[in-house]
N, C-alpha and C. Protein backbone atom coordinates (compact mmCIF):
# COMPACT_ATOMS: atom_id res chain seq x y z
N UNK A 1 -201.32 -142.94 -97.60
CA UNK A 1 -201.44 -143.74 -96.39
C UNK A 1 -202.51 -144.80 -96.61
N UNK A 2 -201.99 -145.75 -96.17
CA UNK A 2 -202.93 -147.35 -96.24
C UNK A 2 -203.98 -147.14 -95.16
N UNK A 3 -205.55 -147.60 -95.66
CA UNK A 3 -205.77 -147.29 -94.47
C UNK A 3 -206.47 -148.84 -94.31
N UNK A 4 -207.46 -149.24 -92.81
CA UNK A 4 -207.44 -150.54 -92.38
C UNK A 4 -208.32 -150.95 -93.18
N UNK A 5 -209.00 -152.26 -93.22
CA UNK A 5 -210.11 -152.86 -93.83
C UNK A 5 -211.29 -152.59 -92.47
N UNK A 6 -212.55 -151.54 -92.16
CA UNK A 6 -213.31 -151.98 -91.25
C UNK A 6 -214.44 -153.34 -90.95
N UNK A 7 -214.68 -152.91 -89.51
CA UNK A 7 -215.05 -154.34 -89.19
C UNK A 7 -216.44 -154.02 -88.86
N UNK A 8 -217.03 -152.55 -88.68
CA UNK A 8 -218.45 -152.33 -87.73
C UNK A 8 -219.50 -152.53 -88.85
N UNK A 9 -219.85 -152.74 -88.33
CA UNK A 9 -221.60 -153.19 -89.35
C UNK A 9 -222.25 -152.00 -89.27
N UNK A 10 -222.54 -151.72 -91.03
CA UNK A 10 -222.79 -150.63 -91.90
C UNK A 10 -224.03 -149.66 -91.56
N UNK A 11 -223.96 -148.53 -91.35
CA UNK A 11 -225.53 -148.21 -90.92
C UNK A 11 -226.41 -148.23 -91.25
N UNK A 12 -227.05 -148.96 -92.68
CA UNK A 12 -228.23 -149.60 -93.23
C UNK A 12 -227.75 -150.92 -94.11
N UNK A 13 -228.51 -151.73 -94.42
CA UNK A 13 -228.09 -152.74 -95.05
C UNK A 13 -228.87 -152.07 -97.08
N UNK A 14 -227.93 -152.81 -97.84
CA UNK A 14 -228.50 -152.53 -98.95
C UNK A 14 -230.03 -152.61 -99.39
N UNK A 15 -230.82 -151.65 -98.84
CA UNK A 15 -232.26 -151.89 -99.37
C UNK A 15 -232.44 -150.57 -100.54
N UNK A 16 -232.55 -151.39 -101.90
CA UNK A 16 -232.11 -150.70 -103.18
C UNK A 16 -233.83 -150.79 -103.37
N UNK A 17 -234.39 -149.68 -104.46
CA UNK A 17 -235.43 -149.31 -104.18
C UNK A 17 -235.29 -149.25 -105.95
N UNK A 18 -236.62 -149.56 -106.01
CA UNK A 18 -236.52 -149.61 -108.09
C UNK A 18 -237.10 -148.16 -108.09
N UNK A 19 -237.23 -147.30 -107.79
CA UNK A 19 -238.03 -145.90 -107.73
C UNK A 19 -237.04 -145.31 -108.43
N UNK A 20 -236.03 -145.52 -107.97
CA UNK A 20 -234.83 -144.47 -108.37
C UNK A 20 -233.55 -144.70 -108.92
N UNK A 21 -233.03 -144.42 -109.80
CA UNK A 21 -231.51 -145.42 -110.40
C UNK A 21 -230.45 -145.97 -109.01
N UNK A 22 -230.54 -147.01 -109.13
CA UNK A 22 -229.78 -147.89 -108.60
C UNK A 22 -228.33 -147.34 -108.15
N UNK A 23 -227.60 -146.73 -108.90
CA UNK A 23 -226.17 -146.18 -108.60
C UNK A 23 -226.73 -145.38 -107.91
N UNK A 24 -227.18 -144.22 -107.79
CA UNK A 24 -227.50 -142.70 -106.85
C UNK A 24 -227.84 -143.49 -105.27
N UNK A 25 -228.48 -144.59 -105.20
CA UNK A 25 -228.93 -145.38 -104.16
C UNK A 25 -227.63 -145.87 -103.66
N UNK A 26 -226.58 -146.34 -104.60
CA UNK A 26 -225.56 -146.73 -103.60
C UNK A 26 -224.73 -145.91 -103.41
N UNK A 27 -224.30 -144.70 -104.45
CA UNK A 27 -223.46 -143.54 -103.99
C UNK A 27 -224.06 -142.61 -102.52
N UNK A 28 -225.47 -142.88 -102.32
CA UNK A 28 -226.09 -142.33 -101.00
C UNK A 28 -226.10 -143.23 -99.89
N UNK A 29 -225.63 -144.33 -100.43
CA UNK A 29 -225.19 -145.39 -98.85
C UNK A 29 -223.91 -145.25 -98.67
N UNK A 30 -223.23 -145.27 -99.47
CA UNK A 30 -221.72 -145.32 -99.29
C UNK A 30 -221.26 -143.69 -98.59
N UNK A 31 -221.86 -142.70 -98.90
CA UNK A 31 -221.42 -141.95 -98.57
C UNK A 31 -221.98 -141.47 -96.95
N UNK A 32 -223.04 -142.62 -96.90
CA UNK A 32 -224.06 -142.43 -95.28
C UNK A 32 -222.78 -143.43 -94.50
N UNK A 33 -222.11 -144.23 -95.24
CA UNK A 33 -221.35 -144.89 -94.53
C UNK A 33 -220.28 -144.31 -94.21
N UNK A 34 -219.58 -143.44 -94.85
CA UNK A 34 -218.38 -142.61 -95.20
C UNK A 34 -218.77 -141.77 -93.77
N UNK A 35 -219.73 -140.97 -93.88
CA UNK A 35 -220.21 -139.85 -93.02
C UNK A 35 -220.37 -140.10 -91.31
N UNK A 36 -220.74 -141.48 -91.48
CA UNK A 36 -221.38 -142.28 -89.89
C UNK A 36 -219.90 -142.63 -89.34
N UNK A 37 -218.96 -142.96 -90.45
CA UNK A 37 -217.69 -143.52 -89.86
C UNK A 37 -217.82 -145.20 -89.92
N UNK A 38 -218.79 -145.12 -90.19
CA UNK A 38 -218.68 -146.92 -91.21
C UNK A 38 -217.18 -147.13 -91.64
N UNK A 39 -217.00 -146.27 -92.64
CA UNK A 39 -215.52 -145.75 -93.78
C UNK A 39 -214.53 -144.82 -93.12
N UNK A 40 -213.50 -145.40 -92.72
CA UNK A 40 -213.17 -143.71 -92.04
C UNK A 40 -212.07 -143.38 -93.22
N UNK A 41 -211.34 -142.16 -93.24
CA UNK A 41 -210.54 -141.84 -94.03
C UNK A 41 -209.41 -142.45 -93.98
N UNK A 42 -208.88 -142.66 -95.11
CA UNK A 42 -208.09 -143.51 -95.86
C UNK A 42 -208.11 -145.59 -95.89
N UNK A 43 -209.52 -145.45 -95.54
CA UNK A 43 -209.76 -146.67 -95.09
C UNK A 43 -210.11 -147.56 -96.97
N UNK A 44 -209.66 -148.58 -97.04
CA UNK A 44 -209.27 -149.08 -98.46
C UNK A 44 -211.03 -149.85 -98.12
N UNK A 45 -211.80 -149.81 -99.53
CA UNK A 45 -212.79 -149.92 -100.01
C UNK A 45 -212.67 -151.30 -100.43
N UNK A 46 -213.92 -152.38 -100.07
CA UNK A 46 -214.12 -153.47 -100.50
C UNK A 46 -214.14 -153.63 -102.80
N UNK A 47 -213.81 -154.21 -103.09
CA UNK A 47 -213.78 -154.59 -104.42
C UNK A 47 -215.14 -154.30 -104.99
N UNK A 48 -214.79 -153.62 -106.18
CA UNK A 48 -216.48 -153.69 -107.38
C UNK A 48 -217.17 -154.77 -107.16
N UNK A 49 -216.09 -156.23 -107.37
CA UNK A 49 -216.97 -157.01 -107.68
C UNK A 49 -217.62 -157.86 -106.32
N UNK A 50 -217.09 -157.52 -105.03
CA UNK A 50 -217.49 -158.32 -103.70
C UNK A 50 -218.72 -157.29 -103.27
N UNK A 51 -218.45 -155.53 -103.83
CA UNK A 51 -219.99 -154.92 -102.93
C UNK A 51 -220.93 -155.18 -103.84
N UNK A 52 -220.57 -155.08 -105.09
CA UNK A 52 -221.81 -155.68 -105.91
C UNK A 52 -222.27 -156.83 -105.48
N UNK A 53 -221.84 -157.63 -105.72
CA UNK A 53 -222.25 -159.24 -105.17
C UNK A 53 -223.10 -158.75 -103.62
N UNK A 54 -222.62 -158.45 -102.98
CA UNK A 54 -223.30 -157.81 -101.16
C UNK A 54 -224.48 -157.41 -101.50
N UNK A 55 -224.21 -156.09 -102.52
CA UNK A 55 -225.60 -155.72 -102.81
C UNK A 55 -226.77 -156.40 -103.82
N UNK A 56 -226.07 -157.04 -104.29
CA UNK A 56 -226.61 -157.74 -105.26
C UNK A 56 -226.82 -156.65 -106.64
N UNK A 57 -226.27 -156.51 -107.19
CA UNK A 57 -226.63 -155.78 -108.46
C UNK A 57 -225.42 -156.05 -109.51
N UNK A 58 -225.47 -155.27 -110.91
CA UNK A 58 -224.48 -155.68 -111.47
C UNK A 58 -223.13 -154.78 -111.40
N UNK A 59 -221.77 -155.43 -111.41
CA UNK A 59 -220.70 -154.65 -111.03
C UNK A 59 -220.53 -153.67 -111.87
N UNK A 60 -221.05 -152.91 -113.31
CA UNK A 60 -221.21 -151.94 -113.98
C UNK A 60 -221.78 -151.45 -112.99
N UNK A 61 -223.02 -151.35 -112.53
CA UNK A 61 -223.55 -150.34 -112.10
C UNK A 61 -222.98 -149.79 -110.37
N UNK A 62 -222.02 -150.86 -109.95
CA UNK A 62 -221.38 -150.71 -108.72
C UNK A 62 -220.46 -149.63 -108.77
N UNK A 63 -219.74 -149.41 -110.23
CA UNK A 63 -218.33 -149.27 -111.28
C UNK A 63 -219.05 -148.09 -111.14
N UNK A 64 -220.02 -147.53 -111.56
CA UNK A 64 -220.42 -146.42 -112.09
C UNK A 64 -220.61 -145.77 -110.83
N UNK A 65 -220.93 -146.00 -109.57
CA UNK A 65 -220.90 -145.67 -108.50
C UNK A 65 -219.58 -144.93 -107.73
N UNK A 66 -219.00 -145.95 -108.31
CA UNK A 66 -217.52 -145.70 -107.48
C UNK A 66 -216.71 -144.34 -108.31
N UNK A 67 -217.35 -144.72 -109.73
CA UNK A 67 -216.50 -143.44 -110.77
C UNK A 67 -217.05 -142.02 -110.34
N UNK A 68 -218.67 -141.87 -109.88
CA UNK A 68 -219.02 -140.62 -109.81
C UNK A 68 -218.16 -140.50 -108.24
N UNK A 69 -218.23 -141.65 -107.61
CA UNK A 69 -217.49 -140.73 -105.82
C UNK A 69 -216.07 -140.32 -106.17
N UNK A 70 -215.45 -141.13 -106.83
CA UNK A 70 -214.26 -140.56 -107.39
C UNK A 70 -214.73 -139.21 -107.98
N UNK A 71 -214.98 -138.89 -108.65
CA UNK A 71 -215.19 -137.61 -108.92
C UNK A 71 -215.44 -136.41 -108.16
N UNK A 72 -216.30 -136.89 -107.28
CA UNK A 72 -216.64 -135.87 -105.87
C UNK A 72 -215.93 -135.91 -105.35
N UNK A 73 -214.81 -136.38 -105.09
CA UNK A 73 -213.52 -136.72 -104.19
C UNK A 73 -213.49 -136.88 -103.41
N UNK A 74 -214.67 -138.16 -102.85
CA UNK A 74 -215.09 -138.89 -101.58
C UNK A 74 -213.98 -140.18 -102.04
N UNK A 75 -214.01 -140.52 -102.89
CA UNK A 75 -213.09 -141.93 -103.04
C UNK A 75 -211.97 -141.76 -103.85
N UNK A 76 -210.44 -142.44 -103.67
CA UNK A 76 -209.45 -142.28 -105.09
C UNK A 76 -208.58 -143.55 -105.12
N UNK A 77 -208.44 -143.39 -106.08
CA UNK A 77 -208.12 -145.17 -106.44
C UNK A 77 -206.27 -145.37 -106.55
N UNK A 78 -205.42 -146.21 -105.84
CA UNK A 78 -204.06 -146.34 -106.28
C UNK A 78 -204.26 -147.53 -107.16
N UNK A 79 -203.63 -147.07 -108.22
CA UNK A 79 -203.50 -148.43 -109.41
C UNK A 79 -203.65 -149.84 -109.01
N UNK A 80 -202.88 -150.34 -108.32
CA UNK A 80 -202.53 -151.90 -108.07
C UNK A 80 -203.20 -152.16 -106.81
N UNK A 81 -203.25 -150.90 -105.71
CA UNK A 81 -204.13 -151.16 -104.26
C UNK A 81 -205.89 -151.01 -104.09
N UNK A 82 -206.58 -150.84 -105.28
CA UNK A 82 -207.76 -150.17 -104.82
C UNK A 82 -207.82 -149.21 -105.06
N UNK A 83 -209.44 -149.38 -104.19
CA UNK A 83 -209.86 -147.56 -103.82
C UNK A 83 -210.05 -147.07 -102.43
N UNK A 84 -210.06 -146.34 -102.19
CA UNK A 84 -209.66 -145.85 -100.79
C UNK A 84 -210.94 -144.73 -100.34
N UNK A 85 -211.09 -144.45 -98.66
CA UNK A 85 -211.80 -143.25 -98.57
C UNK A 85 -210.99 -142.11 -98.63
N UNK A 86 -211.00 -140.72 -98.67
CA UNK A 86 -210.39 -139.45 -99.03
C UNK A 86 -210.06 -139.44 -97.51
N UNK A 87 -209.06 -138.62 -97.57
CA UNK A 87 -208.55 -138.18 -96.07
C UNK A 87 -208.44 -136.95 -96.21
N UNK A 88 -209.64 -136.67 -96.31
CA UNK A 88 -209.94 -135.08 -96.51
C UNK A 88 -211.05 -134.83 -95.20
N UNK A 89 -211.16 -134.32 -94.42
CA UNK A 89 -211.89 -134.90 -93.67
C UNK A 89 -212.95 -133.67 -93.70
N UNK A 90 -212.39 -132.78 -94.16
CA UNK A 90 -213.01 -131.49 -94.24
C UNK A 90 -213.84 -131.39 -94.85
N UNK A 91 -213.46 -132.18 -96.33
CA UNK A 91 -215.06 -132.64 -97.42
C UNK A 91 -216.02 -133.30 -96.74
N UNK A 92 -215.16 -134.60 -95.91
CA UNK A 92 -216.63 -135.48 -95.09
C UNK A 92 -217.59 -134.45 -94.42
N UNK A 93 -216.86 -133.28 -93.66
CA UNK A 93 -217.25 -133.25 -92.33
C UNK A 93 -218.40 -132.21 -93.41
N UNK A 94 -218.55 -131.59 -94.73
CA UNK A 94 -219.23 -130.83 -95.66
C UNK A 94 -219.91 -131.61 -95.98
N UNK A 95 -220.36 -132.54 -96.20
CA UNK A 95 -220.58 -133.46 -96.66
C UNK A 95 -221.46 -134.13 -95.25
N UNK A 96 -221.22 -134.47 -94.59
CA UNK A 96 -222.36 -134.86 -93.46
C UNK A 96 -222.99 -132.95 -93.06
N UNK A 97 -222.95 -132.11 -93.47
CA UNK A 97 -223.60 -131.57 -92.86
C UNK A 97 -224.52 -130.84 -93.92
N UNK A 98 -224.01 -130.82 -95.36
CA UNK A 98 -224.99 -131.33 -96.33
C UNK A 98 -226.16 -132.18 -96.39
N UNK A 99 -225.69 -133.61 -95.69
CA UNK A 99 -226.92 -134.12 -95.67
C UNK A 99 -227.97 -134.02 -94.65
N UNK A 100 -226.82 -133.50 -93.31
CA UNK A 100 -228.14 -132.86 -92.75
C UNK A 100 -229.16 -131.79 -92.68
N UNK A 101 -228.21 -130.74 -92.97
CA UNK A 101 -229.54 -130.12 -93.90
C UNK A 101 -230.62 -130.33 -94.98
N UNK A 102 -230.05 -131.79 -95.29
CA UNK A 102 -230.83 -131.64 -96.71
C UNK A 102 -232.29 -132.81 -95.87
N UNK A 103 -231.67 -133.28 -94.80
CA UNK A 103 -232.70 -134.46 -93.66
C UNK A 103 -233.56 -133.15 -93.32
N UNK A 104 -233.05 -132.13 -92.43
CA UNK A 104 -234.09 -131.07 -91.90
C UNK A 104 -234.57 -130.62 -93.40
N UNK A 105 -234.43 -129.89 -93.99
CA UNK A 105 -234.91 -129.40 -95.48
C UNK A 105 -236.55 -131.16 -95.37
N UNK A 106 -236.09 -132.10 -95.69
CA UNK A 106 -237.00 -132.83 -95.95
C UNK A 106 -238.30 -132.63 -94.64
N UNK A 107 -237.65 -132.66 -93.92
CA UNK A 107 -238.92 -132.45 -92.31
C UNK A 107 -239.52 -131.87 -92.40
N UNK A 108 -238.98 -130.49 -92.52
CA UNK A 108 -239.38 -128.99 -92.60
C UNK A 108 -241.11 -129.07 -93.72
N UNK A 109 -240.54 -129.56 -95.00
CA UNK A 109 -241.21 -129.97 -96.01
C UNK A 109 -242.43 -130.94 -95.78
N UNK A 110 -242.28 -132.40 -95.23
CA UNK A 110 -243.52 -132.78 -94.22
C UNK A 110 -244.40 -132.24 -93.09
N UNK A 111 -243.96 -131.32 -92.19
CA UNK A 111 -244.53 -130.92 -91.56
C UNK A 111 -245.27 -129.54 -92.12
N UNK A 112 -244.73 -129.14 -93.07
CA UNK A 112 -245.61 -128.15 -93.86
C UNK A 112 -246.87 -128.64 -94.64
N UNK A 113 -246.42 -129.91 -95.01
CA UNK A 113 -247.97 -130.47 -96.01
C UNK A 113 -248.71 -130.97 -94.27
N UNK A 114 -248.17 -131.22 -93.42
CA UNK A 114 -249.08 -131.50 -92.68
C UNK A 114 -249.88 -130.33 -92.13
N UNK A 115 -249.54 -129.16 -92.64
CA UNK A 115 -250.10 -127.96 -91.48
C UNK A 115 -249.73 -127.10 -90.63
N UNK A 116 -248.35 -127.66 -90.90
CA UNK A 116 -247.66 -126.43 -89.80
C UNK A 116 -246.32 -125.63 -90.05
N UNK A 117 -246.57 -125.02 -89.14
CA UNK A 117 -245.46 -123.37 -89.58
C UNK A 117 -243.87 -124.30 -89.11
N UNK A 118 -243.04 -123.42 -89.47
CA UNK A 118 -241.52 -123.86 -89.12
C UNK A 118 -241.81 -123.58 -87.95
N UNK A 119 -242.11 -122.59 -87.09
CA UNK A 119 -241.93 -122.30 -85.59
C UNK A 119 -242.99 -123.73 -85.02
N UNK A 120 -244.01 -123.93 -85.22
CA UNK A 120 -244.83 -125.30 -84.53
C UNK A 120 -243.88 -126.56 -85.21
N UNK A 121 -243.36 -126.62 -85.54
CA UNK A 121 -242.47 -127.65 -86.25
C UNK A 121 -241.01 -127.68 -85.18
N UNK A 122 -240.92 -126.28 -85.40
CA UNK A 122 -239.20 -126.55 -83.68
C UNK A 122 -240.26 -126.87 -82.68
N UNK A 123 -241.07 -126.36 -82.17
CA UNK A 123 -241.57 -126.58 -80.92
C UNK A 123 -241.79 -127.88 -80.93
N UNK A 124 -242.61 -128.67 -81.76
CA UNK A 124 -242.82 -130.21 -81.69
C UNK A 124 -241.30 -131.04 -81.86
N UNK A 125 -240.19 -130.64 -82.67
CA UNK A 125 -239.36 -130.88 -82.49
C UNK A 125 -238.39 -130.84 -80.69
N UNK A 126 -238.50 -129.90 -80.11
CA UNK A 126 -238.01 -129.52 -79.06
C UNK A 126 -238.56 -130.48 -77.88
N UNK A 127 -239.85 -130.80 -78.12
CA UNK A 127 -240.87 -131.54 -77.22
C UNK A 127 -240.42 -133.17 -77.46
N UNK A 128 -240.08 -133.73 -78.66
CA UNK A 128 -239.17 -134.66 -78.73
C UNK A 128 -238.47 -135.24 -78.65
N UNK A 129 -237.49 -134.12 -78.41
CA UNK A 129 -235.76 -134.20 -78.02
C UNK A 129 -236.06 -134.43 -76.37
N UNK A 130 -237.03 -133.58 -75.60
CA UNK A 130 -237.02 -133.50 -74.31
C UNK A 130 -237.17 -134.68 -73.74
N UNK A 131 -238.66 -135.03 -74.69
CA UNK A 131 -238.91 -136.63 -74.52
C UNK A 131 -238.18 -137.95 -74.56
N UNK A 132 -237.40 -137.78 -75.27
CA UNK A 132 -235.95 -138.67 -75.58
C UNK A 132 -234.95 -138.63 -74.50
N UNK A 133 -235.00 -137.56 -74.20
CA UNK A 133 -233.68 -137.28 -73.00
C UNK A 133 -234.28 -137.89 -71.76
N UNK A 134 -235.56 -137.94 -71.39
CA UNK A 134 -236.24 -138.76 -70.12
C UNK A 134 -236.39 -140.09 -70.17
């Protein structure tokens, strides 16, 4: 199944960070995009050489991006059409909740070098959410 070209503006813009290899940075946007619904499933993927250019980097290293999501079987390519998102939705929906654990996992981890237990960590968490909702 063909899927559309989207139109919503992406949930971060390419801010590529020299800290860390360049591909892992865009296989972790693309797949924040995949996850947010930026990408929805079976939705056909802009060209190597137009997201490179977007992001500015070189289309090898765009290429190399796209080969490892292919592999994870977030992306698959028809010969002559592209590449596409998976219409698996079941991987996405593993896959966003992967990364949210892996977001709490990181919190959890700051608020410990700051001093505090997981239980003072929900509570300040809880006090947040409340705050937000008013």
């Amino acid at each position: 199944m063909e899927g559309t070209q989207n139109t919503k503006i992406p949930a971060n813009k390419w801010n590529l960070a020299s800290d860390r290899p360049v591909f892992i940075q865009i296989m972790e946007k693309l797949k924040l995009d995949i996850v947010t619904g930026y990408y929805l499933p079976g939705d056909k993927l802009p060209s190597v050489r137009d997201l490179a250019a977007e992001a500015a980097v070189n289309p090898n290293t765009m290429q190399r991006a796209f080969s490892e999501l292919e592999r994870e079987g977030l992306v698959y390519t028809q010969r002559t059409n592209g590449r596409f998102i998976t219409e698996d939705t079941d991987l996405i929906d593993l896959l966003k909740q992967k990364m949210a654990l892996d977001a709490i996992s990181g919190f959890l981890k700051s608020m410990q070098q700051l001093g505090f237990s997981g239980e003072d960590a929900l509570q300040l968490l809880k006090e947040a959410i409340k705050e937000e909702k008013e």
